[in-house]
Each structure stands twice: as structure tokens, then as C-alpha cells.
Protein backbone atom coordinates (compact mmCIF):
# COMPACT_ATOMS: atom_id res chain seq x y z
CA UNK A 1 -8.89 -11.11 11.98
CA UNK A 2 -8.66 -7.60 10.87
CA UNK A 3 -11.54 -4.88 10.22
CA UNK A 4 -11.68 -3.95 6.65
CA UNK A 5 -14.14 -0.73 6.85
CA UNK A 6 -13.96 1.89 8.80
CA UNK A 7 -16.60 3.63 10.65
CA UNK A 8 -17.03 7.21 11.95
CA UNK A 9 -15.80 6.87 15.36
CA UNK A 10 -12.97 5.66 13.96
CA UNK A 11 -12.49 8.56 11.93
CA UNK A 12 -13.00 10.87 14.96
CA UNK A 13 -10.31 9.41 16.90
CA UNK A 14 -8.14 9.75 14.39
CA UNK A 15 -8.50 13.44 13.37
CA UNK A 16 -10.10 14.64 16.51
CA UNK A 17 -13.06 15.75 15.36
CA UNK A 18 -16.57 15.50 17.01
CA UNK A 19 -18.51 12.58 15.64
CA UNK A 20 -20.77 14.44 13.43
CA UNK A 21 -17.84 16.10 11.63
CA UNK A 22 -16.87 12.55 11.11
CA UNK A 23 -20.56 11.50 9.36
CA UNK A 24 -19.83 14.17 6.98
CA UNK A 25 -16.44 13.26 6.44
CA UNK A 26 -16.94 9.53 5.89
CA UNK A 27 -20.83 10.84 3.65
CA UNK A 28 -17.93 13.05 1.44
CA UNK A 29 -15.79 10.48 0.65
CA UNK A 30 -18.80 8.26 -0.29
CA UNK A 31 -19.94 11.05 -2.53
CA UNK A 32 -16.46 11.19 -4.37
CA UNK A 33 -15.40 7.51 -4.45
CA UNK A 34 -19.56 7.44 -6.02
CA UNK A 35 -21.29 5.35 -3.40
CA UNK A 36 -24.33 4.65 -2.31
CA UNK A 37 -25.28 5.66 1.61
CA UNK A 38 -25.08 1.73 2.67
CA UNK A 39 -22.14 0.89 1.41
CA UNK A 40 -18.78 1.10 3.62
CA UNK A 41 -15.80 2.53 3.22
CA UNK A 42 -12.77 0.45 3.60
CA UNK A 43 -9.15 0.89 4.26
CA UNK A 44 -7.96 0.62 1.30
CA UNK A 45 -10.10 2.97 -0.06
């Protein structure tokens, strides 16, 4: 089974970032796809 959202470690691997850079990163992207703070962000997305 495959994970569907993605979480901000994963985003710090990925651009190599530190893990707060990643927060803001994945709290942006909630702000533009109009989110609320608890919901996730998914692959797709």
C-alpha cells in the first residue's frame, strides 16, 4: 500500500532543506491550494 500525503520530512529530503523550511513550505501550499491547517497535502496535489 502506498502513502497518499506527504509530510514535511518528506519534503526536506527531497529539496534539502532544514525541516522548518519544510513546515513553511508544506503551510504555503496549504494557503494556495485554500486549506485548512489539518488537512494534508497529497501527491497528487
Amino acid at each position: 500500500m502506498k502513502r497518499v500525503c506527504i509530510y514535511p520530512q518528506d519534503v526536506s529530503i527531497i529539496t534539502v532543506k532544514s525541516l522548518a523550511q519544510a513546515q513553511r513550505v508544506l503551510r504555503n501550499l496549504r494557503f494556495a491550494l485554500n486549506k485548512r491547517k489539518d488537512q494534508y497535502i497529497t501527491f497528487d496535489e
